[in-house]
N, C-alpha and C. Protein backbone atom coordinates (compact mmCIF):
# COMPACT_ATOMS: atom_id res chain seq x y z
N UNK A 1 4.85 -7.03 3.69
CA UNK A 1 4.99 -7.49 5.06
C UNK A 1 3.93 -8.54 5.37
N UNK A 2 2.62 -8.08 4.70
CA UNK A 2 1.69 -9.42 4.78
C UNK A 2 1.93 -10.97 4.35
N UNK A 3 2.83 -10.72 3.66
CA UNK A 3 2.95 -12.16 2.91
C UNK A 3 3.88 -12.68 3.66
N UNK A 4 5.01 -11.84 4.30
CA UNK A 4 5.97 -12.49 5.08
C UNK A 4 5.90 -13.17 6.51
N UNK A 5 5.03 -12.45 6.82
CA UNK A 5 4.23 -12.50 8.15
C UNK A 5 3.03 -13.78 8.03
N UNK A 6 2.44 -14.14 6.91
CA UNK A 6 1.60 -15.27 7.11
C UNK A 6 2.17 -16.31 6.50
N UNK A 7 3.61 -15.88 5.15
CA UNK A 7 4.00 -17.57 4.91
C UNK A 7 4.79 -18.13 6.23
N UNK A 8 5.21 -16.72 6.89
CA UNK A 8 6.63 -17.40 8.36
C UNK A 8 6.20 -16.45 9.25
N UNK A 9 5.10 -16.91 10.08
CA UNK A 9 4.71 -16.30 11.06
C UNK A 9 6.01 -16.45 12.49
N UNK A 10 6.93 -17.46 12.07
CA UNK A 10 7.46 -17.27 13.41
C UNK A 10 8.64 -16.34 13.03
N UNK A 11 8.49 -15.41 12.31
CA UNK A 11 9.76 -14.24 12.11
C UNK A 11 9.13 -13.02 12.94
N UNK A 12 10.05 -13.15 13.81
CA UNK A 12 9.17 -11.61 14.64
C UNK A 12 10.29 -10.38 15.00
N UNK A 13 11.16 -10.94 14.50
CA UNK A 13 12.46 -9.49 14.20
C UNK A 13 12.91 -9.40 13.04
N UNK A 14 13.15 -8.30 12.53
CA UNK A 14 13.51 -7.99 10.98
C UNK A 14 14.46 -6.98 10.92
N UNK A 15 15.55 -7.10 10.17
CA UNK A 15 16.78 -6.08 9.59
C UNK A 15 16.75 -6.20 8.51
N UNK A 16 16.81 -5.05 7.99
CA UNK A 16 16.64 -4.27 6.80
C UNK A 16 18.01 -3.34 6.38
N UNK A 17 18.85 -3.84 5.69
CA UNK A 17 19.66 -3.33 5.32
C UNK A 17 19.45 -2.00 3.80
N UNK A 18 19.89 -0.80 3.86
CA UNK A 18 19.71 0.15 2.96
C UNK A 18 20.88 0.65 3.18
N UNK A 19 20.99 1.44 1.64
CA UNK A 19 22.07 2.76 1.10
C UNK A 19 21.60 3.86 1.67
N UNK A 20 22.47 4.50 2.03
CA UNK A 20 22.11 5.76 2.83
C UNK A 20 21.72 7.03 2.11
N UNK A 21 21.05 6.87 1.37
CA UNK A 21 19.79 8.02 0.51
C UNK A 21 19.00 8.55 1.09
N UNK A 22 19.25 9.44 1.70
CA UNK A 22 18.45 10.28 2.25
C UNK A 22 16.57 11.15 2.15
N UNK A 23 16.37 10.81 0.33
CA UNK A 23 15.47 11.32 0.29
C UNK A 23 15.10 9.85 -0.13
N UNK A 24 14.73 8.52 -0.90
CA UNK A 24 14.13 7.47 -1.12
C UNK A 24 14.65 6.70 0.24
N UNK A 25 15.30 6.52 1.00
CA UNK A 25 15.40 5.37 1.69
C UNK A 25 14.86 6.38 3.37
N UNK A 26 16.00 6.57 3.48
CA UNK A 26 15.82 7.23 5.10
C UNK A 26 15.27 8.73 5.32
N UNK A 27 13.69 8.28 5.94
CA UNK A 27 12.92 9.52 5.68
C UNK A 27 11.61 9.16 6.97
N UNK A 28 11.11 10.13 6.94
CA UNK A 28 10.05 9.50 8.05
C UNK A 28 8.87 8.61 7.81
N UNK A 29 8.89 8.58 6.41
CA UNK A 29 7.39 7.92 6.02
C UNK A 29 7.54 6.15 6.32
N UNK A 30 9.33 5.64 6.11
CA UNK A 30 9.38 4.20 6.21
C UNK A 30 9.83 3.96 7.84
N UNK A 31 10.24 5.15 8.60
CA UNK A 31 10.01 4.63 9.99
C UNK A 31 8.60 4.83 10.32
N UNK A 32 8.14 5.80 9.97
CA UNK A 32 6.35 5.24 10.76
C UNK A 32 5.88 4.48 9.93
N UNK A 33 5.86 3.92 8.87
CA UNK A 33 5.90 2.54 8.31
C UNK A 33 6.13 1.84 9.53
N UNK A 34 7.21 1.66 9.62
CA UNK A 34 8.04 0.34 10.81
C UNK A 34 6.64 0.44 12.32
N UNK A 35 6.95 1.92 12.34
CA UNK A 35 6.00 2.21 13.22
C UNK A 35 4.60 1.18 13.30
N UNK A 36 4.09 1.66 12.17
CA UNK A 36 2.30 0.85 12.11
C UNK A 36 2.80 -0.55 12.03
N UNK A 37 4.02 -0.84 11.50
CA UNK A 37 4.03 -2.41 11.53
C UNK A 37 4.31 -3.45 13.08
N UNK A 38 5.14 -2.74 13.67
CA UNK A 38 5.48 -3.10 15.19
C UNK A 38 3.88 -2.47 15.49
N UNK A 39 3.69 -1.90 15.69
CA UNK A 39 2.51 -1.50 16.11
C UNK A 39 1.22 -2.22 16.07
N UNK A 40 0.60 -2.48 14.80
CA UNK A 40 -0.12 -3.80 14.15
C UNK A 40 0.57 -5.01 14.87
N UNK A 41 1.40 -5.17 15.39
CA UNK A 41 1.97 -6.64 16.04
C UNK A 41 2.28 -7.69 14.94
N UNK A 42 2.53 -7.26 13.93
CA UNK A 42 3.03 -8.23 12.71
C UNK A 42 4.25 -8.95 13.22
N UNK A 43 5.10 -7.98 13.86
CA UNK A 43 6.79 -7.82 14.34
C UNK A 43 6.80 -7.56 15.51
N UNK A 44 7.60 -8.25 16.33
CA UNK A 44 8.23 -7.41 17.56
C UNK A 44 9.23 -5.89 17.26
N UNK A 45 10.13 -6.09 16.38
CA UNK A 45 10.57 -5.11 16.26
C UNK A 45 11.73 -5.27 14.53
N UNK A 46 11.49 -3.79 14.35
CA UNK A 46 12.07 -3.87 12.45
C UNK A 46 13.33 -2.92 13.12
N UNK A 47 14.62 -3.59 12.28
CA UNK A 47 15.73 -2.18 12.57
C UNK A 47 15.85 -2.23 10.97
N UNK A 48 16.31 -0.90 10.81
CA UNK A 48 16.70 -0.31 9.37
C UNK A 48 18.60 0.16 9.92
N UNK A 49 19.07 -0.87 9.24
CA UNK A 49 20.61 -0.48 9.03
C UNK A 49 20.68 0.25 8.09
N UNK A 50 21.53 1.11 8.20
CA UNK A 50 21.95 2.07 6.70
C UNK A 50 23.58 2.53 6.82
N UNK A 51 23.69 1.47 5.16
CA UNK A 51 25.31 1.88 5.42
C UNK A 51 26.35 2.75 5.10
N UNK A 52 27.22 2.81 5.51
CA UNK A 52 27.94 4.05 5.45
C UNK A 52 28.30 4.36 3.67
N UNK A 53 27.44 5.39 3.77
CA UNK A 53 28.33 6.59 2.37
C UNK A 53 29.35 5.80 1.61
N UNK A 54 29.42 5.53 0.53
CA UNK A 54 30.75 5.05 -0.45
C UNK A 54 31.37 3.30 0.17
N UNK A 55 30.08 2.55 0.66
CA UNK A 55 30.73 1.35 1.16
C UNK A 55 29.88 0.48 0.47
N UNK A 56 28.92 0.68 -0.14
CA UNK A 56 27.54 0.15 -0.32
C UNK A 56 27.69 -0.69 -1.48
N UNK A 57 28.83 -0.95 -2.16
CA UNK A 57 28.80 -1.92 -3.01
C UNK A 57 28.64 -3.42 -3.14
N UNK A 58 27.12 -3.22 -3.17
CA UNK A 58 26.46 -5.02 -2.78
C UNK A 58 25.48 -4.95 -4.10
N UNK A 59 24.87 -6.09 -3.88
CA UNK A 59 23.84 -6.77 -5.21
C UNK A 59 23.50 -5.96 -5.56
N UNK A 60 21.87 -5.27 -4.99
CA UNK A 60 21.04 -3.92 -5.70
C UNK A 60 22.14 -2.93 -6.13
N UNK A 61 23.23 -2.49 -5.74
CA UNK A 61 24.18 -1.70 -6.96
C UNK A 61 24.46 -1.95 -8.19
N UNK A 62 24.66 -3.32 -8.13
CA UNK A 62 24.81 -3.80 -9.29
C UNK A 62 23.45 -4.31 -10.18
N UNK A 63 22.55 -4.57 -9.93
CA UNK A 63 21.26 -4.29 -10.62
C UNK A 63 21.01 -3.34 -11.37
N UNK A 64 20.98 -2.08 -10.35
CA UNK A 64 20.78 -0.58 -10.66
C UNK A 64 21.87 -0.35 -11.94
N UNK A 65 23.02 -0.73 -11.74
CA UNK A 65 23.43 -0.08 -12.70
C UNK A 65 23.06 -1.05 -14.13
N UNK A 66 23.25 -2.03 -13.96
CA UNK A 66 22.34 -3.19 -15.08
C UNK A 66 21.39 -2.24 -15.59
N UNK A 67 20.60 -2.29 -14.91
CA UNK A 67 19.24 -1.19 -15.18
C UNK A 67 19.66 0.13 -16.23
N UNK A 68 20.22 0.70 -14.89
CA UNK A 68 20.51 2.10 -15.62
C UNK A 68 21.12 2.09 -17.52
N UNK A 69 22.22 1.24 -17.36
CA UNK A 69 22.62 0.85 -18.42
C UNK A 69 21.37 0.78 -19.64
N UNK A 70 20.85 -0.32 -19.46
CA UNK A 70 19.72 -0.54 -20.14
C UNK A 70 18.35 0.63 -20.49
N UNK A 71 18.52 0.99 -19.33
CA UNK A 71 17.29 1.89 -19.38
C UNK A 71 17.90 3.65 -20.56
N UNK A 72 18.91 3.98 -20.67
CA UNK A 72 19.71 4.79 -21.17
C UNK A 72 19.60 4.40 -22.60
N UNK A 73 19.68 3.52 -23.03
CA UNK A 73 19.69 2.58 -24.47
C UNK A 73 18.27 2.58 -25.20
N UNK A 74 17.27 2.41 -23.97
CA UNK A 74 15.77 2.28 -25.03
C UNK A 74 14.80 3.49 -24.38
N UNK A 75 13.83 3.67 -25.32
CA UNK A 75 12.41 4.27 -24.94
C UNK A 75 11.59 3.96 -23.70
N UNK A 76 11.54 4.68 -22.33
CA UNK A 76 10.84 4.33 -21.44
C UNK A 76 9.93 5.19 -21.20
N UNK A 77 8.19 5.08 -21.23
CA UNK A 77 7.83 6.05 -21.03
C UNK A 77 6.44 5.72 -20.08
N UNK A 78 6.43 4.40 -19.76
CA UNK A 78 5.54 3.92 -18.71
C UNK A 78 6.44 3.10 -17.57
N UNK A 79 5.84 3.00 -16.22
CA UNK A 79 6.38 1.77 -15.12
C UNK A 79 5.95 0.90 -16.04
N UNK A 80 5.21 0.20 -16.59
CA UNK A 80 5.20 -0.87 -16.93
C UNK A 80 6.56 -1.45 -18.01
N UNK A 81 6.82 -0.21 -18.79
CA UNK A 81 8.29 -0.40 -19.54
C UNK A 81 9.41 -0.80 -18.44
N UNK A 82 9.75 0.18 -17.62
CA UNK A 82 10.15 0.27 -16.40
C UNK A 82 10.16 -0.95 -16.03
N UNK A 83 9.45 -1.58 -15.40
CA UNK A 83 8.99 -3.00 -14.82
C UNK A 83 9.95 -4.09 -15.56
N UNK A 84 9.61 -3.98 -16.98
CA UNK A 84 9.95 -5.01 -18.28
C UNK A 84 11.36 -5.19 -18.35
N UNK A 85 12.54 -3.81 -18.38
CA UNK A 85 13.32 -3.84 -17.85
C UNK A 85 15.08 -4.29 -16.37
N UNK A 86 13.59 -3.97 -15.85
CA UNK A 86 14.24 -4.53 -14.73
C UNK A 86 13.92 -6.12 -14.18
N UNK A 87 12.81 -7.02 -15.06
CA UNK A 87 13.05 -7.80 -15.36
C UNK A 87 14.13 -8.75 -16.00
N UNK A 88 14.66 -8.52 -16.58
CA UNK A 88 15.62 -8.80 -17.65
C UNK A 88 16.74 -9.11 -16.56
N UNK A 89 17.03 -8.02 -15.49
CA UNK A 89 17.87 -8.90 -14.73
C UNK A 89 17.95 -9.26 -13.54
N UNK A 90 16.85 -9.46 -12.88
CA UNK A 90 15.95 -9.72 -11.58
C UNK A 90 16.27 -11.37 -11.72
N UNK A 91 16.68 -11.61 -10.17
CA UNK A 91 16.61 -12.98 -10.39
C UNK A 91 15.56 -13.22 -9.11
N UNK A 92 14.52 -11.91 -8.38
CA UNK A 92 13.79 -12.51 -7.87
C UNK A 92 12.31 -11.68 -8.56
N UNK A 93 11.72 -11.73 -7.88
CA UNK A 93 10.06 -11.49 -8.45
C UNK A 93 9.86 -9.63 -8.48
N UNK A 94 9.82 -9.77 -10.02
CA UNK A 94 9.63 -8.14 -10.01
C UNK A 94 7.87 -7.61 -9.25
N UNK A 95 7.72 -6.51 -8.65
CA UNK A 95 6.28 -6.12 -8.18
C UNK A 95 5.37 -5.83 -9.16
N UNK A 96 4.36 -6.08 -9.69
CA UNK A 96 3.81 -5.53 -10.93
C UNK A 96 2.98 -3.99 -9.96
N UNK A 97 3.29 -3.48 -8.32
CA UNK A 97 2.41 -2.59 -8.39
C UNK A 97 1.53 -3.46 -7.55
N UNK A 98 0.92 -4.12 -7.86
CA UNK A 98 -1.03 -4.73 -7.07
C UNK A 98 -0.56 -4.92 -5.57
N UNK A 99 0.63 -5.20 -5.55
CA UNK A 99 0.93 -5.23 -3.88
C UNK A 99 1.53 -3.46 -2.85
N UNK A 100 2.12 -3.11 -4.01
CA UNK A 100 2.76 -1.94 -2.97
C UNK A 100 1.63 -1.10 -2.65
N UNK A 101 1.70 -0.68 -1.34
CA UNK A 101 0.44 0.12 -0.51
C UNK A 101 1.17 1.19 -0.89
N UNK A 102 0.25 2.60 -0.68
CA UNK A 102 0.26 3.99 -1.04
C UNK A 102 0.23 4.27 0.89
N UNK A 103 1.31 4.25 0.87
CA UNK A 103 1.63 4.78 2.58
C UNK A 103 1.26 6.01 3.03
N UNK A 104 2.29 7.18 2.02
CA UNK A 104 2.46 8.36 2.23
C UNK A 104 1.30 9.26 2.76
N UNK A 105 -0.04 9.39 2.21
CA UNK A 105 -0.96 10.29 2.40
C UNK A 105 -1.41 9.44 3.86
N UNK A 106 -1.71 8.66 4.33
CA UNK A 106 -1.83 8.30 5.84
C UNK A 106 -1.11 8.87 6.93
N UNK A 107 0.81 8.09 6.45
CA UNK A 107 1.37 8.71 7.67
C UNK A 107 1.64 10.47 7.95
N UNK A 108 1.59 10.91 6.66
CA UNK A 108 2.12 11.80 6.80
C UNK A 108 0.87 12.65 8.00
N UNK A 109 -0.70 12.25 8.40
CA UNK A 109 -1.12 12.72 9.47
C UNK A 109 -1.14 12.00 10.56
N UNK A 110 -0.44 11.10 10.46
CA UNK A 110 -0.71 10.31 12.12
C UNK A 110 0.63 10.76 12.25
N UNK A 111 2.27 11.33 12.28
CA UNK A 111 3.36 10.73 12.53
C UNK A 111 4.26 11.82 12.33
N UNK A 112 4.98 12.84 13.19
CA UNK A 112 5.84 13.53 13.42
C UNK A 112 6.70 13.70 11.91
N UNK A 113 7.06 15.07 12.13
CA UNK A 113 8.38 15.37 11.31
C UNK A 113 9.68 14.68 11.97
N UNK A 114 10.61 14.21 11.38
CA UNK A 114 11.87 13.89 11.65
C UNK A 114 12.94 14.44 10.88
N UNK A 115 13.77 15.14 12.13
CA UNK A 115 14.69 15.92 11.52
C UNK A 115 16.40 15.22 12.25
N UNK A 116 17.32 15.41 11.63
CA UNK A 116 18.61 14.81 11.75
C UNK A 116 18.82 13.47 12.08
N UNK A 117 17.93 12.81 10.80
CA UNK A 117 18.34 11.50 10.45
C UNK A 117 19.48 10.93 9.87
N UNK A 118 20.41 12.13 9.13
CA UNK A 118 21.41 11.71 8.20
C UNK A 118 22.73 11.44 9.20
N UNK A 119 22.82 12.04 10.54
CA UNK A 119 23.84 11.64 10.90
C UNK A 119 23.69 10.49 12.08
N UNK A 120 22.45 9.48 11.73
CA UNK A 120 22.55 8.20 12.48
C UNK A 120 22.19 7.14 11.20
N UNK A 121 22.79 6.33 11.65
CA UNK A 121 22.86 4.63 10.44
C UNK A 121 21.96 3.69 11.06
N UNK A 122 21.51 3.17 12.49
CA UNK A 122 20.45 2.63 12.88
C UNK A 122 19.74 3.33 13.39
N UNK A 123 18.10 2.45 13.18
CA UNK A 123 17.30 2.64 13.57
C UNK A 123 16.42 1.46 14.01
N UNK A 124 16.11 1.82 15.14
CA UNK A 124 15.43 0.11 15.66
C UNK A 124 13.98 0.58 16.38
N UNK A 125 12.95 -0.18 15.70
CA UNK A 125 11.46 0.26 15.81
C UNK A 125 11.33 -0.79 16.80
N UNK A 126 10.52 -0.91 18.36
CA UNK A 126 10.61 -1.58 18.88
C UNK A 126 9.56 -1.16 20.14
N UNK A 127 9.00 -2.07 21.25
CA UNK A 127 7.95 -1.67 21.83
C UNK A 127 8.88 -1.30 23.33
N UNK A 128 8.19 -0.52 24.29
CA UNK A 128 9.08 -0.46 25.23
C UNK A 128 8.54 -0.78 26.24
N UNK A 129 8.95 -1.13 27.30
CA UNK A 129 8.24 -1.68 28.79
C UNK A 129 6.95 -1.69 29.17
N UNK A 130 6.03 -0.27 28.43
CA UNK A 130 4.89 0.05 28.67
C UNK A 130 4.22 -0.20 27.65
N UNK A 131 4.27 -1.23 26.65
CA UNK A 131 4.22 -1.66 25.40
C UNK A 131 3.68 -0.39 24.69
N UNK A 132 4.68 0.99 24.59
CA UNK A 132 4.73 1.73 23.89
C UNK A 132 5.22 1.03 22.44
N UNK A 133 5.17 1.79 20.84
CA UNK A 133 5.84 1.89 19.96
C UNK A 133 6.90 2.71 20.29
N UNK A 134 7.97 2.70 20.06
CA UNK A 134 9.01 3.76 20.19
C UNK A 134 10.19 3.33 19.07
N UNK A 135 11.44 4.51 19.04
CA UNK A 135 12.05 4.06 17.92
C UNK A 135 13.25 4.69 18.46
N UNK A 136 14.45 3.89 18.29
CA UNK A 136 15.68 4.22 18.87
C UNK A 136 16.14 4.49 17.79
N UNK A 137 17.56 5.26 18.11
CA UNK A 137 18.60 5.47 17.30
C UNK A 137 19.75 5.29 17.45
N UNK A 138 21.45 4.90 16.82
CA UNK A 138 22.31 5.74 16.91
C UNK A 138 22.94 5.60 15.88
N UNK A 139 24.40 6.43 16.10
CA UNK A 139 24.83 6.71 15.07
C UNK A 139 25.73 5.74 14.22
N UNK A 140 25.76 4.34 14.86
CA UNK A 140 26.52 3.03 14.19
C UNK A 140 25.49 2.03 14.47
N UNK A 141 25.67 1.04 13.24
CA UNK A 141 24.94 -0.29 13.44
C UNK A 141 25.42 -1.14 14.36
N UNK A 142 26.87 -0.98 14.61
CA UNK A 142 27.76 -1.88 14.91
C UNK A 142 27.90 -1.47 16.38
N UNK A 143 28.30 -0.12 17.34
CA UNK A 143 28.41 0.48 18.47
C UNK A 143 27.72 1.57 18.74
N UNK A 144 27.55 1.96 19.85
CA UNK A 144 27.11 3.31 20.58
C UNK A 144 25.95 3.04 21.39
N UNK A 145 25.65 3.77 22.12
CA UNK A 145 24.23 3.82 22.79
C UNK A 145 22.89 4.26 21.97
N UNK A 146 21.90 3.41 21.92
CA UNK A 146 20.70 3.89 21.24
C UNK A 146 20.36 4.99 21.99
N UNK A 147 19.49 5.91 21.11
CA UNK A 147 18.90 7.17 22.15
C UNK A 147 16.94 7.00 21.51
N UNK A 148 16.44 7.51 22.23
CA UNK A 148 14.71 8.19 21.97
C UNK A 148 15.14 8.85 20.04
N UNK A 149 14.00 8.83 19.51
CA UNK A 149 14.25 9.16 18.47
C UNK A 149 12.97 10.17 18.58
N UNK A 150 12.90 11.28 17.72
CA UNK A 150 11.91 11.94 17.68
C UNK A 150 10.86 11.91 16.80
N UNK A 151 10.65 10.71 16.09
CA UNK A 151 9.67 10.26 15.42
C UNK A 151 8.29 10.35 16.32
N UNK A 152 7.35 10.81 16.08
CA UNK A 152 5.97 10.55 17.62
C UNK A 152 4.81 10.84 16.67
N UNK A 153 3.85 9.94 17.55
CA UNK A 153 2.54 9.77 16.87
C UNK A 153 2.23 11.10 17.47
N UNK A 154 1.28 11.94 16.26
CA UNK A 154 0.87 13.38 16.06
C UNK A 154 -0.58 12.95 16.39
N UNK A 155 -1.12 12.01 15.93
CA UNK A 155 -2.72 11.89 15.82
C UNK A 155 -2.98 10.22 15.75
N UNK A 156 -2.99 9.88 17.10
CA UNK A 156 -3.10 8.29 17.53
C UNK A 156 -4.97 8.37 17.00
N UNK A 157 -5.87 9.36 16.68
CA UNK A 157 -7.24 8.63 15.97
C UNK A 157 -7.35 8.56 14.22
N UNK A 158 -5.79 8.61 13.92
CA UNK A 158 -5.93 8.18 12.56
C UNK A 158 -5.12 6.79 12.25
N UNK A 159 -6.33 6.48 11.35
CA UNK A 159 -5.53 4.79 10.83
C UNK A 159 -4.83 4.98 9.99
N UNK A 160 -3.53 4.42 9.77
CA UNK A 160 -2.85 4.42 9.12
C UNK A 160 -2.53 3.22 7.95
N UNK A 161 -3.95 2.80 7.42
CA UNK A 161 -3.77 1.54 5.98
C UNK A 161 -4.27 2.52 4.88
N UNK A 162 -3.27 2.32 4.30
CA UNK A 162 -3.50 2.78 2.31
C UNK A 162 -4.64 2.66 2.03
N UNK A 163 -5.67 3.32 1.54
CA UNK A 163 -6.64 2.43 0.60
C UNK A 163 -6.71 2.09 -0.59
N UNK A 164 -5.48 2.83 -1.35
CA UNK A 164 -5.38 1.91 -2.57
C UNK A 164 -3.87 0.71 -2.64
N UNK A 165 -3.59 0.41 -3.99
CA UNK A 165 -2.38 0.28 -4.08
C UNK A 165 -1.60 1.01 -5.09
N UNK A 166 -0.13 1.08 -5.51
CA UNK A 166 0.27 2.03 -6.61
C UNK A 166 -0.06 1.85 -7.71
N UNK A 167 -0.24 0.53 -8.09
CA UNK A 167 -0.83 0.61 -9.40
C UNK A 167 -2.15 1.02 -9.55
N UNK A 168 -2.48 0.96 -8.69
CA UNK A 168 -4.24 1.89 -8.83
C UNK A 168 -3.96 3.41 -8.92
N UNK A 169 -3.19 3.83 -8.29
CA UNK A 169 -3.06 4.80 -8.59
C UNK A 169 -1.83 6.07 -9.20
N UNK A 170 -1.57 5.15 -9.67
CA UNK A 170 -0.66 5.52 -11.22
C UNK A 170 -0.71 5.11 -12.20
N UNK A 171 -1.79 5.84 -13.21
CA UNK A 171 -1.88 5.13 -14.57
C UNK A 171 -1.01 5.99 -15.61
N UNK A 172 -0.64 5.80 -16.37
CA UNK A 172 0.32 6.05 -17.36
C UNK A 172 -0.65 7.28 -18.07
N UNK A 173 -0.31 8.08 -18.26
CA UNK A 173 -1.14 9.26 -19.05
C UNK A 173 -0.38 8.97 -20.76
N UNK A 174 -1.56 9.24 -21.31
CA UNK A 174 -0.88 9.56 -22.60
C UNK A 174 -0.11 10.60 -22.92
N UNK A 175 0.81 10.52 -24.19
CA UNK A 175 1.92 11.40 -24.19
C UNK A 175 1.01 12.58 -25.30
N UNK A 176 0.85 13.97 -24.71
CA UNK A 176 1.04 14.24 -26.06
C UNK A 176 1.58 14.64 -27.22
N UNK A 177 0.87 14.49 -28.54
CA UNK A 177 0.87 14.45 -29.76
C UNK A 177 2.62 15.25 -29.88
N UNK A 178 2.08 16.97 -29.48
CA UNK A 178 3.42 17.57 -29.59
C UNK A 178 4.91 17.40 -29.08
N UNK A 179 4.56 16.78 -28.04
CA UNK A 179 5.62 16.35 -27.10
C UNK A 179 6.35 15.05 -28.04
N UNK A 180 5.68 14.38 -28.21
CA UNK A 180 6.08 12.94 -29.20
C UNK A 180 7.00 13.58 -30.55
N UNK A 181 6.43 14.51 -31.23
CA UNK A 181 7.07 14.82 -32.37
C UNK A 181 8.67 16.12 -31.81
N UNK A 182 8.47 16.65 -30.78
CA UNK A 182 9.28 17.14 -29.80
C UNK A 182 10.32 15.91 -30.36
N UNK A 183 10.39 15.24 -29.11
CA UNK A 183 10.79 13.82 -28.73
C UNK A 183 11.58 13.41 -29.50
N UNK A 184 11.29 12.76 -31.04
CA UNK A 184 11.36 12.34 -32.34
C UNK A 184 12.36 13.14 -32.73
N UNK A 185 12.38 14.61 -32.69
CA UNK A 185 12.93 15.99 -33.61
C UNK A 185 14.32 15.55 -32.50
N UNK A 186 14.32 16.03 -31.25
CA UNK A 186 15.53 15.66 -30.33
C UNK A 186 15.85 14.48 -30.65
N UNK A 187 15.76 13.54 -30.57
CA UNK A 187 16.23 12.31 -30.95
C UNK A 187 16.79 11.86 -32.27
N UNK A 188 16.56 12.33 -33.43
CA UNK A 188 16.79 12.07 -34.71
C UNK A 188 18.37 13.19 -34.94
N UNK A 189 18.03 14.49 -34.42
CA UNK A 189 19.12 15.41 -34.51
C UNK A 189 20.37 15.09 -34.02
């Protein structure tokens, strides 16, 4: 968001289109994400579209399965393999890691549980009259009335910036010895 925000500072609304995955995409950690970001004043306001169940056949599907394909075929046993991979058919800039922030252990104390997210598709992070943060919902991108969402700051005296990034803190452990010859024995059989 930093980089987007200082190469094109005059972008101050953002849609975000996602597959409706319930546990990687739509969860509470990337609306109070949205949260600290409207919040920080990077954005006026982020909506997260999410589209309907069994419709979702766009680009990143077809990556993924590129991927998957590939990844099924060879030895992966680091992100950095991982990474190398999904290179191969990226036609924009894979992350090596040095940029993605470690969100999770922050929000998860500044920022409410959220429960019955799966049966709404927008979500629009946005400030309200009293230049509150607040976060609407409903149950179409396209129609309905937004409602209050129950996302809420739990603990407004905690900051919510990462202090590392993921690649700092995920290093590849070595495999061991037994596991490898494991590995080898399954694989050869």
């Amino acid at each position: 968001m930093d980089k987007i925000t200082s190469e094109f500072p005059w972008i101050k609304r953002i849609c975000i289109f996602l597959d409706n995955a319930g546990n990687t995409n739509k969860n509470r950690f990337l609306f109070a994400w949205g949260m600290e970001v409207v919040g920080n004043r990077k954005v006026d306001h982020i909506r997260f579209c999410f589209l309907v169940a069994g419709h979702t056949k766009f680009a990143p599907d077809r990556l993924f399965s590129l991927v998957a394909n590939q990844y099924n075929r060879e030895d992966v046993f680091t992100a950095e393999e991982l990474r190398l991979i999904c290179q191969k058919f990226s036609t924009s800039h894979i992350e090596d890691g040095s940029e993605i922030l470690e969100w999770r252990s922050t929000l998860i104390k500044k920022y409410s549980e959220l429960a019955g997210v799966r049966k709404f598709h927008d979500f629009l992070v946005t400030r309200s009259t009293n230049d509150k943060v607040v976060m609407k919902v409903r149950q179409s991108c396209f129609q309905g009335n937004a409602t209050d969402s129950p996302l809420h700051v739990i603990d407004s005296s905690v900051i919510a910036i990462p202090a590392i990034s993921y690649s700092q803190r995920v290093c590849p452990l070595p495999l061991n010895p037994e596991y490898i010859a494991y590995f080898v024995v399954l694989f050869i059989s």
